[in-house]
PDB file of N, CA and C in Angstrom:
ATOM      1  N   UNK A   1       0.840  -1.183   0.000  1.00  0.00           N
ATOM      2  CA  UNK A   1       0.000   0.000   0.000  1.00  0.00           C
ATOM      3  C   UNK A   1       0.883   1.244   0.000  1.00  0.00           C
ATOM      4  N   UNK A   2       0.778   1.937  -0.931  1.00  0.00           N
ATOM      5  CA  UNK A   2       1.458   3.364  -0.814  1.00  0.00           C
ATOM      6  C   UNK A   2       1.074   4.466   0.077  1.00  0.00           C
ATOM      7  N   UNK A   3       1.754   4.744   0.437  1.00  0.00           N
ATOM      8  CA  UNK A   3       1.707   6.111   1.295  1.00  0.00           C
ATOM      9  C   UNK A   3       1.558   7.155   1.050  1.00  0.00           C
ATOM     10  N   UNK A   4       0.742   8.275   0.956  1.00  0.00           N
ATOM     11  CA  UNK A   4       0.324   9.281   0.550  1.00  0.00           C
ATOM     12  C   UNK A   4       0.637  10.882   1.065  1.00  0.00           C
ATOM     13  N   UNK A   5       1.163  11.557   0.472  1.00  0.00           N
ATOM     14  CA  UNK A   5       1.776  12.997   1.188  1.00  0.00           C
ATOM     15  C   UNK A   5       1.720  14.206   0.310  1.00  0.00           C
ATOM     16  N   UNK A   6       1.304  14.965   1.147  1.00  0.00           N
ATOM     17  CA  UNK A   6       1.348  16.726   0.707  1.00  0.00           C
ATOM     18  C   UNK A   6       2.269  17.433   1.191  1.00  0.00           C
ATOM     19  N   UNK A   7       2.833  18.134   0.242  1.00  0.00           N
ATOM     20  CA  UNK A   7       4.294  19.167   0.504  1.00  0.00           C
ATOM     21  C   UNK A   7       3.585  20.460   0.674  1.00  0.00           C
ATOM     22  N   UNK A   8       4.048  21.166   1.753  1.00  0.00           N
ATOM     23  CA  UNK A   8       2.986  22.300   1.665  1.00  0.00           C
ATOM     24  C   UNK A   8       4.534  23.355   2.722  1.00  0.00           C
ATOM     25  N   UNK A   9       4.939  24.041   1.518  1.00  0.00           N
ATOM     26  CA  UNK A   9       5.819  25.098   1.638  1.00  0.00           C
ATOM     27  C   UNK A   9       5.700  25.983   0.790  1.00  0.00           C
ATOM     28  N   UNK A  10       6.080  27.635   0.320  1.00  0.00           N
ATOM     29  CA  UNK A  10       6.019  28.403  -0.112  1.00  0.00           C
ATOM     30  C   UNK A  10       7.318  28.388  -0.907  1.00  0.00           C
ATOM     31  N   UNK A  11       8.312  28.124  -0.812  1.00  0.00           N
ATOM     32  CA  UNK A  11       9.584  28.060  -0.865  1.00  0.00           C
ATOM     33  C   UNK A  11       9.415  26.685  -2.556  1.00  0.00           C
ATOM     34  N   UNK A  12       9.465  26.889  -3.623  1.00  0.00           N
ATOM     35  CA  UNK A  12       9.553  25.444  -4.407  1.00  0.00           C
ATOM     36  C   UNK A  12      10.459  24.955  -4.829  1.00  0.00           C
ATOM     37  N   UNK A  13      11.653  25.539  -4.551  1.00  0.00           N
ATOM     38  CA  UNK A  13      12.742  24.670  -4.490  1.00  0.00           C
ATOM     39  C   UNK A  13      12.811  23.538  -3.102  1.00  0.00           C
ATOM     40  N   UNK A  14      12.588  23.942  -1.944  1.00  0.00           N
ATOM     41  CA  UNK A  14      12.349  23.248  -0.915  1.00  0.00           C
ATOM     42  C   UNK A  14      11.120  22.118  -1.030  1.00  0.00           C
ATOM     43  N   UNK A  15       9.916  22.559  -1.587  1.00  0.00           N
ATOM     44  CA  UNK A  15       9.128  21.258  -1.917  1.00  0.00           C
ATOM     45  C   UNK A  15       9.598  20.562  -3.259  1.00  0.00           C
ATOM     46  N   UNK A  16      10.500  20.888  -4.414  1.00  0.00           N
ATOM     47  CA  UNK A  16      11.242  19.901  -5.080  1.00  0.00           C
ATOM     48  C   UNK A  16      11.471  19.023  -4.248  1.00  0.00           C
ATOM     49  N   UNK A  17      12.796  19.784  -3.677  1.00  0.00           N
ATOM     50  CA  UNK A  17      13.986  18.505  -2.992  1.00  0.00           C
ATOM     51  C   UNK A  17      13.425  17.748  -1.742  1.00  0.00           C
ATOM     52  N   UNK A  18      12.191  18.313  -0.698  1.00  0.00           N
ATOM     53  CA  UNK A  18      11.175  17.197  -0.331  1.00  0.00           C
ATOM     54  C   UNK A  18      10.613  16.343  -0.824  1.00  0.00           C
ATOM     55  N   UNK A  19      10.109  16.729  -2.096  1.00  0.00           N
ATOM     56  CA  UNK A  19       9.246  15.342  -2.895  1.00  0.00           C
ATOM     57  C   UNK A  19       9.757  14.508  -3.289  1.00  0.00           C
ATOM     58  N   UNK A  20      10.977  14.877  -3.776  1.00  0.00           N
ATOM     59  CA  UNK A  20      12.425  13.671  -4.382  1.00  0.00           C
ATOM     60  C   UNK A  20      13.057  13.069  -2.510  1.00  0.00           C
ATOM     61  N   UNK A  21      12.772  13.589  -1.631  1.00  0.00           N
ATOM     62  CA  UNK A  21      12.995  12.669  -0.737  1.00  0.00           C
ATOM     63  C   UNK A  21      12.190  12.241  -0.276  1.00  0.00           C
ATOM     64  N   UNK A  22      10.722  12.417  -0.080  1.00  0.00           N
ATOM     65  CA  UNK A  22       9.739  11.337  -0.171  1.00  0.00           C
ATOM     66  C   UNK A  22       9.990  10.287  -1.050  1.00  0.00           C
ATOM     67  N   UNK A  23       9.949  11.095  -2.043  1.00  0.00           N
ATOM     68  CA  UNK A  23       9.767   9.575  -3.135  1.00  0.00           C
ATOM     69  C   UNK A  23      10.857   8.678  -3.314  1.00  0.00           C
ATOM     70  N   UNK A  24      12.168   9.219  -2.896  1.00  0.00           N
ATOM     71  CA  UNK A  24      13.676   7.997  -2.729  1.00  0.00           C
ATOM     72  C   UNK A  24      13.024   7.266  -1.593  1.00  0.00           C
ATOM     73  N   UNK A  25      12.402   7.744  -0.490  1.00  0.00           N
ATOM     74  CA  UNK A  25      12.162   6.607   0.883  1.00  0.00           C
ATOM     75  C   UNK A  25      10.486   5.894   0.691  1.00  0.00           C
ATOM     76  N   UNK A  26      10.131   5.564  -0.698  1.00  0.00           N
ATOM     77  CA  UNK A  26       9.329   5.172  -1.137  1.00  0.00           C
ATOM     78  C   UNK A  26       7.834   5.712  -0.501  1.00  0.00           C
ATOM     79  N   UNK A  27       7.596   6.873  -0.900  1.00  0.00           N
ATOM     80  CA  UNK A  27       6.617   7.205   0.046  1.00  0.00           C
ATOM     81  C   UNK A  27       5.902   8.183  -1.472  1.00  0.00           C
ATOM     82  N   UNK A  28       4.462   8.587  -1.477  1.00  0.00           N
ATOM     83  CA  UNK A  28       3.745   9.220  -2.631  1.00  0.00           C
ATOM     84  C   UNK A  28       3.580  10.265  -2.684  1.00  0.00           C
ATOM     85  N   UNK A  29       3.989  11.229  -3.567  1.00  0.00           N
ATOM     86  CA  UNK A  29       3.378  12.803  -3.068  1.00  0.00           C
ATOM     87  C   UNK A  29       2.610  13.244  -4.201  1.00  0.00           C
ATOM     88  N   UNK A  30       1.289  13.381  -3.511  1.00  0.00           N
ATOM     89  CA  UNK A  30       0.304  13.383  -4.229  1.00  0.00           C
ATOM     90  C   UNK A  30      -0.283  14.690  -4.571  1.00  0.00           C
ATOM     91  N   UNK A  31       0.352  15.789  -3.767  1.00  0.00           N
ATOM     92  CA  UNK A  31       0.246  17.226  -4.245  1.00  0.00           C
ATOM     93  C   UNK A  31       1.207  17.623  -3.743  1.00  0.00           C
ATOM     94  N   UNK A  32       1.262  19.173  -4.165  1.00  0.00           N
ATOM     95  CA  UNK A  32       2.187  20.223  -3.374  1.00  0.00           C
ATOM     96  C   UNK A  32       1.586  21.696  -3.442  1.00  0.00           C
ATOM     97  N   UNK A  33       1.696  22.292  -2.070  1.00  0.00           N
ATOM     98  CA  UNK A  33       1.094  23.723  -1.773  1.00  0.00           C
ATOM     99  C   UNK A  33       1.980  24.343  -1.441  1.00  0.00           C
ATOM    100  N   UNK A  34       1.607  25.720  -1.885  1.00  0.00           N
ATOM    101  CA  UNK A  34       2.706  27.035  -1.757  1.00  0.00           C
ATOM    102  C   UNK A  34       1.949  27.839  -0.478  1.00  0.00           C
ATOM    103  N   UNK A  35       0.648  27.358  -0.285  1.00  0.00           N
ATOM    104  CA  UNK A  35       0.407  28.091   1.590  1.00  0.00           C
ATOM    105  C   UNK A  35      -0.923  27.501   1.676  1.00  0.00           C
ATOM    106  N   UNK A  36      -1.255  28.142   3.082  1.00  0.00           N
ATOM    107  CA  UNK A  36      -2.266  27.241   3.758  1.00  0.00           C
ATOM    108  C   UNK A  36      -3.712  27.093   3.028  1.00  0.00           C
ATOM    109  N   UNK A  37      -4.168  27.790   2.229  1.00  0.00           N
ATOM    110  CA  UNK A  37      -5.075  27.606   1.632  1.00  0.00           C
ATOM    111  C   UNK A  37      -5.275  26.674   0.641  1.00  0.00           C
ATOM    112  N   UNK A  38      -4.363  26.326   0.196  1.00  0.00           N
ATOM    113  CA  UNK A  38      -4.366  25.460  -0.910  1.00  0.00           C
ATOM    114  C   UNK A  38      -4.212  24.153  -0.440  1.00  0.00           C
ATOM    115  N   UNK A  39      -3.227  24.201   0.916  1.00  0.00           N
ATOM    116  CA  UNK A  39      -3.120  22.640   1.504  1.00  0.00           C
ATOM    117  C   UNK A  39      -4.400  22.396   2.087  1.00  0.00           C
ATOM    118  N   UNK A  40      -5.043  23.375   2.616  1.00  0.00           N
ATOM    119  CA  UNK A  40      -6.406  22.457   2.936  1.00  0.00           C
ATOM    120  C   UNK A  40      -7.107  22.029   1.746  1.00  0.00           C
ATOM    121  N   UNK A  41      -7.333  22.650   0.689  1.00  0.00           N
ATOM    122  CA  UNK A  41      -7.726  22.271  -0.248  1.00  0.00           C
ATOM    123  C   UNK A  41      -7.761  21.259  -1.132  1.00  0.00           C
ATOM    124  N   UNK A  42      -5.738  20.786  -1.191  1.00  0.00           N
ATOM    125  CA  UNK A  42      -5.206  19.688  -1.661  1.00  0.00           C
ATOM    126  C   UNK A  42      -5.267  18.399  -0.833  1.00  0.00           C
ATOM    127  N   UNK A  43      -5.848  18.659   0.716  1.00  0.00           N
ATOM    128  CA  UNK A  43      -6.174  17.597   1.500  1.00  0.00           C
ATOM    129  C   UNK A  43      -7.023  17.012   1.084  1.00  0.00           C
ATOM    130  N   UNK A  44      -7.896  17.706   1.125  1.00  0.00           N
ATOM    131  CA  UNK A  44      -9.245  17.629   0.559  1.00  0.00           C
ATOM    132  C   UNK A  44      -9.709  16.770  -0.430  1.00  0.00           C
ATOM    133  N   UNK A  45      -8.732  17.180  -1.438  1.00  0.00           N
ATOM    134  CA  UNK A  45      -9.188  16.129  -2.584  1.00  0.00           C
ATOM    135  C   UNK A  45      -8.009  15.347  -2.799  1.00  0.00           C
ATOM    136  N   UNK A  46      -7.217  15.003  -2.171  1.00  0.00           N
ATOM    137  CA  UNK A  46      -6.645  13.884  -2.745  1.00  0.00           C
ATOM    138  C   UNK A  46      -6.333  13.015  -1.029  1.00  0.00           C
ATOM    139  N   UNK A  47      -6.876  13.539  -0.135  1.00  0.00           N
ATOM    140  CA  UNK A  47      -7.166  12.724   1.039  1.00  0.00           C
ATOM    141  C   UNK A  47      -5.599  11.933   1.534  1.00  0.00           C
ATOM    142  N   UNK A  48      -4.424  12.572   1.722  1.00  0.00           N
ATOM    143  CA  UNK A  48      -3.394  12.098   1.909  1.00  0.00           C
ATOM    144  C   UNK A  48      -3.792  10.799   2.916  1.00  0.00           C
ATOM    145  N   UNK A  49      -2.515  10.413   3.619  1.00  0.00           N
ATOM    146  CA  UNK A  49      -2.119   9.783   4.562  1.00  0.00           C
ATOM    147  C   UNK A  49      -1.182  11.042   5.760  1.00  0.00           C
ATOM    148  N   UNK A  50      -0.903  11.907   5.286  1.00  0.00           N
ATOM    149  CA  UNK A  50       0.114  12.768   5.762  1.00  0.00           C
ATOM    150  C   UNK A  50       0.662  14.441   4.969  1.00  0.00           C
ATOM    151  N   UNK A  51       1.023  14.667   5.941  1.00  0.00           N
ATOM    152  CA  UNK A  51       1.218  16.093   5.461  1.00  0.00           C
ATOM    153  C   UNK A  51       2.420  16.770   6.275  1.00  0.00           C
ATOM    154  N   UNK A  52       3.502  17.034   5.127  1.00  0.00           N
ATOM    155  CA  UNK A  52       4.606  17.803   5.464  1.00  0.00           C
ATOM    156  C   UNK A  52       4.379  19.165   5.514  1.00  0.00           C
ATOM    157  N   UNK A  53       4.497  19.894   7.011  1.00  0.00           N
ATOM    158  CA  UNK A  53       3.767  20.882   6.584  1.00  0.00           C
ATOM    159  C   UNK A  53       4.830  21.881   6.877  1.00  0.00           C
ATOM    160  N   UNK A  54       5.162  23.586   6.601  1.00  0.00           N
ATOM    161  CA  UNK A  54       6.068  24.336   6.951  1.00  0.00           C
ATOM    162  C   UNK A  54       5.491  25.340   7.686  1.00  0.00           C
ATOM    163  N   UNK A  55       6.218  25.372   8.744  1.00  0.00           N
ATOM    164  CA  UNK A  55       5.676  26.622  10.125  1.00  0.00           C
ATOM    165  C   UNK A  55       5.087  28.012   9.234  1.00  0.00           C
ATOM    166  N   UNK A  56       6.287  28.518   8.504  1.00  0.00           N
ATOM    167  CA  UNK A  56       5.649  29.563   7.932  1.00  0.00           C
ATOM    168  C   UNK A  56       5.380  29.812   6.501  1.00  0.00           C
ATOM    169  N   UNK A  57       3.787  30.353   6.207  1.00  0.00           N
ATOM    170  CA  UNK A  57       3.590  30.403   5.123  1.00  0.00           C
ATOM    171  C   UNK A  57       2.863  31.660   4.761  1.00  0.00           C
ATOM    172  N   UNK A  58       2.886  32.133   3.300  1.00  0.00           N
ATOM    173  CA  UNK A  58       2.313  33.752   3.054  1.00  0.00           C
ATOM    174  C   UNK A  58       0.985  33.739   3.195  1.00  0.00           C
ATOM    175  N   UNK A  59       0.255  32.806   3.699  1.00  0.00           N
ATOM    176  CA  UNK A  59      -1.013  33.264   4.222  1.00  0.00           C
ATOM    177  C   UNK A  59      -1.676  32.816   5.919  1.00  0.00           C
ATOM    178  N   UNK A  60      -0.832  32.147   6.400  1.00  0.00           N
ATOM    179  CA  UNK A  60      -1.390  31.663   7.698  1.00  0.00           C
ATOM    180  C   UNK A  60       0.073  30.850   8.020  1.00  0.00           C
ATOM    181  N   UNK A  61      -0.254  30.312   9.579  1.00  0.00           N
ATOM    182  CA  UNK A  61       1.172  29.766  10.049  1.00  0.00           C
ATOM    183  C   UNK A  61       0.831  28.113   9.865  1.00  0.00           C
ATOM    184  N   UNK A  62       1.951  27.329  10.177  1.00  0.00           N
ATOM    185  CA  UNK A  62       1.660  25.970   9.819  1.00  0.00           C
ATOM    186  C   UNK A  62       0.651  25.641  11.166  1.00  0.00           C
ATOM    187  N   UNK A  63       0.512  26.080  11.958  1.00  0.00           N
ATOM    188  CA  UNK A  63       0.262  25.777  13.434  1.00  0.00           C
ATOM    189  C   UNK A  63      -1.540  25.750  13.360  1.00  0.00           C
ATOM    190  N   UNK A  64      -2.049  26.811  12.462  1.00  0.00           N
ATOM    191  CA  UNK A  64      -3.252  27.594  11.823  1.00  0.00           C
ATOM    192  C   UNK A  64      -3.934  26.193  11.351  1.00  0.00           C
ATOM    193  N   UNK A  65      -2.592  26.502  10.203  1.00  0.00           N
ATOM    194  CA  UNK A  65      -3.216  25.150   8.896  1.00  0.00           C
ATOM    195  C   UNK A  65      -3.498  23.397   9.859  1.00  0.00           C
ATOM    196  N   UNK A  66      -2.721  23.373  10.921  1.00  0.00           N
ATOM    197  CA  UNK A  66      -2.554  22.025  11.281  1.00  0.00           C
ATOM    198  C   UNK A  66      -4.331  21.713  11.848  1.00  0.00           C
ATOM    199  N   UNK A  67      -4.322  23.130  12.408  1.00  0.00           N
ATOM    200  CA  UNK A  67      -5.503  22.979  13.199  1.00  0.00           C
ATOM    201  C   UNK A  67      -6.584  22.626  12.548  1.00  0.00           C
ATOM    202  N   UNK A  68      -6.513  23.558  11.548  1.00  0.00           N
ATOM    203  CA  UNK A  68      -7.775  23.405  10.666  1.00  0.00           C
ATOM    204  C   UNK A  68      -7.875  22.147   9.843  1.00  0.00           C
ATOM    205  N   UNK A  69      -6.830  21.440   9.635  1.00  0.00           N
ATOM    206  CA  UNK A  69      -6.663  20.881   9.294  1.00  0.00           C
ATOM    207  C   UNK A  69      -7.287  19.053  10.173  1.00  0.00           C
ATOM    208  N   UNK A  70      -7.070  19.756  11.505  1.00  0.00           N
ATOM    209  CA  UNK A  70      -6.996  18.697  12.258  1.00  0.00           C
ATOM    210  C   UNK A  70      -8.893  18.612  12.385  1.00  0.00           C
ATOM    211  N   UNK A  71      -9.228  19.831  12.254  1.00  0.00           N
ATOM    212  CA  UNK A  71     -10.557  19.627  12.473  1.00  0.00           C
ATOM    213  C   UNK A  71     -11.632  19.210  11.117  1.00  0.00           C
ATOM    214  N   UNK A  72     -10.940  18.952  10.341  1.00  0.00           N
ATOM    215  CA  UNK A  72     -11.604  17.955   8.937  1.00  0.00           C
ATOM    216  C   UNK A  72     -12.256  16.607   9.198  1.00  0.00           C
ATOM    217  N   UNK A  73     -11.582  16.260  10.539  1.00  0.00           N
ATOM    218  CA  UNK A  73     -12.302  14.823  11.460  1.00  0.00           C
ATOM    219  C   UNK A  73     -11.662  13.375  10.376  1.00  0.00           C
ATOM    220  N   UNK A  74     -10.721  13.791   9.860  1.00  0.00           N
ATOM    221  CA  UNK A  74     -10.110  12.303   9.191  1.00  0.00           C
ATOM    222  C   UNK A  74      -8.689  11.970   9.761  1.00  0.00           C
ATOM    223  N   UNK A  75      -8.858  10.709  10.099  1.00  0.00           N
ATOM    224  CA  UNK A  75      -6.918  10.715  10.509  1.00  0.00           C
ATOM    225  C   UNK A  75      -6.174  11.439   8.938  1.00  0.00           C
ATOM    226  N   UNK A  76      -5.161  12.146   9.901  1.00  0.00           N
ATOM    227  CA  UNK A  76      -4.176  12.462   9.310  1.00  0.00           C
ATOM    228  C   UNK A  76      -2.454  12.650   9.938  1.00  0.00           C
ATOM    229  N   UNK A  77      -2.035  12.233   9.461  1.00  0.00           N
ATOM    230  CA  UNK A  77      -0.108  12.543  10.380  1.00  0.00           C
ATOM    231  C   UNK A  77       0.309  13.847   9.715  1.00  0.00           C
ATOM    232  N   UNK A  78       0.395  14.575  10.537  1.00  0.00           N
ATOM    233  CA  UNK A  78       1.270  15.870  10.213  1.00  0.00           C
ATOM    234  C   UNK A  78       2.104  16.232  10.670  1.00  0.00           C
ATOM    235  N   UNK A  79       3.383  16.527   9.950  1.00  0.00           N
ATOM    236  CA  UNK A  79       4.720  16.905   9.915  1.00  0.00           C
ATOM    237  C   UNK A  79       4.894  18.017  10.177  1.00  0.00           C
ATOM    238  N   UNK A  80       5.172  19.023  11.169  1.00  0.00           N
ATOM    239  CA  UNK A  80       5.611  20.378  11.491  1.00  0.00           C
ATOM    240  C   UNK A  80       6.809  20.634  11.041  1.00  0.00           C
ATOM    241  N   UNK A  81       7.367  21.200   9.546  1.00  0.00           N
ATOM    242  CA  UNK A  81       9.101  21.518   9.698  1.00  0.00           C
ATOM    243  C   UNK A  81       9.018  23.134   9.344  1.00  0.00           C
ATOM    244  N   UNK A  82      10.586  23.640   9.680  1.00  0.00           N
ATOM    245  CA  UNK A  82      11.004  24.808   9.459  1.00  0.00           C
ATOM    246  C   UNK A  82      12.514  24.864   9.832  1.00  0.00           C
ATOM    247  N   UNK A  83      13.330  26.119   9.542  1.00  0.00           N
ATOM    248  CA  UNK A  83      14.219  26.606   9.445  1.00  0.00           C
ATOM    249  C   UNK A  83      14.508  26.658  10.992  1.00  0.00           C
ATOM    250  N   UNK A  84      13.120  26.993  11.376  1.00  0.00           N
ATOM    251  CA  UNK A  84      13.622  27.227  13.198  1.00  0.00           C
ATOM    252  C   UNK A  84      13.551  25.722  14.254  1.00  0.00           C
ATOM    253  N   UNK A  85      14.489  26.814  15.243  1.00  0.00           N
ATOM    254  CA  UNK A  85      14.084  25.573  15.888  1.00  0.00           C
ATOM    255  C   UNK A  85      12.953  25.494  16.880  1.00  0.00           C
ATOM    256  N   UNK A  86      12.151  24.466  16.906  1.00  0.00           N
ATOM    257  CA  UNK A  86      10.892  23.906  17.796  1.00  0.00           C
ATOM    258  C   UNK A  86      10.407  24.662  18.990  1.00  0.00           C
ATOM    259  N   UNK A  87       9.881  25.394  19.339  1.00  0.00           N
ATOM    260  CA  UNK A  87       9.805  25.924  21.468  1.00  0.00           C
ATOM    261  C   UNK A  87       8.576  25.258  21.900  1.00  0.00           C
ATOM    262  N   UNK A  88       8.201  24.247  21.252  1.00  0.00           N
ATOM    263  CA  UNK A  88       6.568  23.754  21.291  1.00  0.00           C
ATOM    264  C   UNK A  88       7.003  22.619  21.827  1.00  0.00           C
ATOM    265  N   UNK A  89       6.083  22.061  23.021  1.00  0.00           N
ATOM    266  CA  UNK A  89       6.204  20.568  23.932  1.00  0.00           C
ATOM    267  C   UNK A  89       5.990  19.888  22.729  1.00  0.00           C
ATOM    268  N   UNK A  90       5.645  18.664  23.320  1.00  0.00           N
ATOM    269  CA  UNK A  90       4.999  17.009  22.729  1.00  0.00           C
ATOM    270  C   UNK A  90       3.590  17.594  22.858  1.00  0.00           C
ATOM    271  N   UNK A  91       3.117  18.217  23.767  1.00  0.00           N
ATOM    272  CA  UNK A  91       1.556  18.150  23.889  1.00  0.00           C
ATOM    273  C   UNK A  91       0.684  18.934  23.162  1.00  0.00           C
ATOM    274  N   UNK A  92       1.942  20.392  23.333  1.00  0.00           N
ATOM    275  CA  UNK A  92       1.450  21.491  21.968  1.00  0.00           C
ATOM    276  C   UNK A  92       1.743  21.106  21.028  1.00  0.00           C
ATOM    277  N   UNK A  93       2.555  20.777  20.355  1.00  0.00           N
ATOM    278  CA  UNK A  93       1.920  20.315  18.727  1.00  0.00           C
ATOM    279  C   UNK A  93       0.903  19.374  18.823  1.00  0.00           C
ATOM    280  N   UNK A  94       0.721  18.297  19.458  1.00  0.00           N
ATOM    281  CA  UNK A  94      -0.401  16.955  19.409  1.00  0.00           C
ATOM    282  C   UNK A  94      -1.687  18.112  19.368  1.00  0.00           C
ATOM    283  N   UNK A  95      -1.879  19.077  20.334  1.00  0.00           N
ATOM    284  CA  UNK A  95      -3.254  20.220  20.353  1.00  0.00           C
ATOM    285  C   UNK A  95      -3.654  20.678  19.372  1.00  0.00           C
ATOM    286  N   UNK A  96      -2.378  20.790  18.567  1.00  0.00           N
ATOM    287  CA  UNK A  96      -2.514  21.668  17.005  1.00  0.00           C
ATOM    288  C   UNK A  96      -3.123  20.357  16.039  1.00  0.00           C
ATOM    289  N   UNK A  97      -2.981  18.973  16.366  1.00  0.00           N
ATOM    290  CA  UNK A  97      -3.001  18.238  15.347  1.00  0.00           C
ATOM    291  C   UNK A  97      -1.608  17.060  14.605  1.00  0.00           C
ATOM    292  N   UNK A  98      -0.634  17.891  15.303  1.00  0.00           N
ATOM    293  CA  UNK A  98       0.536  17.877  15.116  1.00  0.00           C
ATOM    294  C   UNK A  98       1.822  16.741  15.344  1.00  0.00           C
ATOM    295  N   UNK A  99       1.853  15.854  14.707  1.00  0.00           N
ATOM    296  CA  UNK A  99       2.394  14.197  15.267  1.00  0.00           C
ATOM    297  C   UNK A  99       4.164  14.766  15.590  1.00  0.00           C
ATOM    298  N   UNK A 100       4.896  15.617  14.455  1.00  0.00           N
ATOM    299  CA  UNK A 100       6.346  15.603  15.573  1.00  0.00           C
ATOM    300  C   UNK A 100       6.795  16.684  14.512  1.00  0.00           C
ATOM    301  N   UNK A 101       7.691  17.763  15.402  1.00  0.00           N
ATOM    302  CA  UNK A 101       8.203  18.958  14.493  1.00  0.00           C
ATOM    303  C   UNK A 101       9.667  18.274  14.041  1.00  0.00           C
ATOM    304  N   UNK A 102      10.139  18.553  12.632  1.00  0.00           N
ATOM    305  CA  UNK A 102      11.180  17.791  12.379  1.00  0.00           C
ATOM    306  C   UNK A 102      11.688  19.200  11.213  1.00  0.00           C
ATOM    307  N   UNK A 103      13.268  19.619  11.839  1.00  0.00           N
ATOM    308  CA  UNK A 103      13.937  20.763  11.462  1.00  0.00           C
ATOM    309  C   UNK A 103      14.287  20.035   9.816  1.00  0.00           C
ATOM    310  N   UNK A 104      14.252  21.626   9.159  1.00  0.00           N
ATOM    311  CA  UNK A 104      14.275  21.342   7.650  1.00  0.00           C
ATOM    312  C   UNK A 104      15.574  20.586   7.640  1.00  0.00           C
ATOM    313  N   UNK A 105      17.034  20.932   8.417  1.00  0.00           N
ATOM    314  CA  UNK A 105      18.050  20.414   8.130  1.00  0.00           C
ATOM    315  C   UNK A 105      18.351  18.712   8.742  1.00  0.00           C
ATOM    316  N   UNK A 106      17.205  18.252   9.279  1.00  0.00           N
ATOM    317  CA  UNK A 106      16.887  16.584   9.713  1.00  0.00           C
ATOM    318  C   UNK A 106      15.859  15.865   9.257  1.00  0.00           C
ATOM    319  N   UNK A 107      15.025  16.539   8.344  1.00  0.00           N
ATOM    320  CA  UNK A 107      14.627  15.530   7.306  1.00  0.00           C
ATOM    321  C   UNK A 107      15.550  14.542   6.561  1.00  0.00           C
ATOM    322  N   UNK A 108      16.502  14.668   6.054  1.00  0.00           N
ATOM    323  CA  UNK A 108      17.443  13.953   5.429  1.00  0.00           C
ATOM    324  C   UNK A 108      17.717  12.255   6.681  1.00  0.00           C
ATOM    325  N   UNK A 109      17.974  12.835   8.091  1.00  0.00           N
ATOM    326  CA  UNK A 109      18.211  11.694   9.119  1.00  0.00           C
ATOM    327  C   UNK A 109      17.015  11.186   9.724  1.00  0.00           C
ATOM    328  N   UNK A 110      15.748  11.657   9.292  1.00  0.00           N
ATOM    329  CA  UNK A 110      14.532  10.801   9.806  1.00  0.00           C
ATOM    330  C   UNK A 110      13.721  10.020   8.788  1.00  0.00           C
ATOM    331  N   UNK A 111      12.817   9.208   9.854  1.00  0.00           N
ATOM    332  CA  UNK A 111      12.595   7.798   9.726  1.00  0.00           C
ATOM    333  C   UNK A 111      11.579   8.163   8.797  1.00  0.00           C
ATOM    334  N   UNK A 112      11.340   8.986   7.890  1.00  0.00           N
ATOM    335  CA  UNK A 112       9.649   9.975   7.401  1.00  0.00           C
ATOM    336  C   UNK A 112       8.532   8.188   7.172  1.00  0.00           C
ATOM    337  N   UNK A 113       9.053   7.134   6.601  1.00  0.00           N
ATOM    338  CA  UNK A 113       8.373   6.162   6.017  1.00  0.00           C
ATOM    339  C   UNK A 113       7.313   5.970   7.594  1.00  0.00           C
ATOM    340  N   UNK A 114       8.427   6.157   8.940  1.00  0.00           N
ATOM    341  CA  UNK A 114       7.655   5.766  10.126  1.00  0.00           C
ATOM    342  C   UNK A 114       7.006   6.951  10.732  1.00  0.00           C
ATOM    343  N   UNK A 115       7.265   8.373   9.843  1.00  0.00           N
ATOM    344  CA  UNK A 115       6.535   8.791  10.615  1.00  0.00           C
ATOM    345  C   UNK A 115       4.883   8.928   9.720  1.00  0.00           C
ATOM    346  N   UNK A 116       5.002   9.048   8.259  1.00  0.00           N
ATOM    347  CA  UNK A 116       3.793   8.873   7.736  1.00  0.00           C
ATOM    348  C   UNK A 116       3.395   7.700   7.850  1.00  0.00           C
ATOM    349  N   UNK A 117       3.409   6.283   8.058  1.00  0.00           N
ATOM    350  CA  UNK A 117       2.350   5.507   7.661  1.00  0.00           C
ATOM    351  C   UNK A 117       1.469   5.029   8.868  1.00  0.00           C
ATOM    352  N   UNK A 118       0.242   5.146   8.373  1.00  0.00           N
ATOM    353  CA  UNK A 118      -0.579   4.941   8.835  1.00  0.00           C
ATOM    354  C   UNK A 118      -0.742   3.721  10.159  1.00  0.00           C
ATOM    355  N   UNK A 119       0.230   2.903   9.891  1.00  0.00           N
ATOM    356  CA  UNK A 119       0.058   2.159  11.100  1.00  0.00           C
ATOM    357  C   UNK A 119       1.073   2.014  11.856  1.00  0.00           C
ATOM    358  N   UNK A 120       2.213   3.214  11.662  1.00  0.00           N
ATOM    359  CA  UNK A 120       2.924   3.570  13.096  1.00  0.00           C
ATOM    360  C   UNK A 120       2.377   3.737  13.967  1.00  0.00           C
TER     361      UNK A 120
END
């Protein structure tokens, strides 16, 4: 079963070289958004498994999008990354929706296959 993911950064050189590392750690990316409006949107219809999402974007923060996101009432795993680093517990991101913040420069050393699929 493939795994399903939305790139949702403003930045598209940064969702390039995310989607080519989704897709080397065998994982699907089934859209990509340049800000929060569109990732809810692209949730929407293509119903990921997961969502890489970026703290900041030109229309709302990732924290915004997670929420709203979270309140669509479908499982979903969402990825908090950015440039910065984290000041948010385990409990505040889980509030937002939020399964684990992972810095743009440690995507490359994480497990992403375990953190999107569905039956981690």
């Amino acid at each position: 079963m493939s795994v399903n993911v939305v790139v949702v950064d403003d930045d598209p050189g940064f969702r390039r070289i995310a989607g080519a590392l989704l897709t080397a750690r065998g994982l699907r990316v089934v859209a990509e958004s340049p800000d929060g409006a569109s990732a809810i949107a692209a949730v929407r219809e293509h119903r990921p498994d997961g969502v890489l999402l970026d703290l900041h974007l030109p229309d709302d923060d990732g924290l915004s999008v997670a929420r709203a996101l979270s309140r669509e009432g479908r499982p979903l795993r969402i990825v908090l990354t950015s440039t910065d680093a984290s000041t948010w517990s385990d409990e505040e991101l889980a509030s937002a929706g939020i399964l684990r913040f992972v810095a743009k420069d440690r995507l490359f050393d994480t497990d992403l296959n375990a953190l999107f699929s569905p039956t981690a």
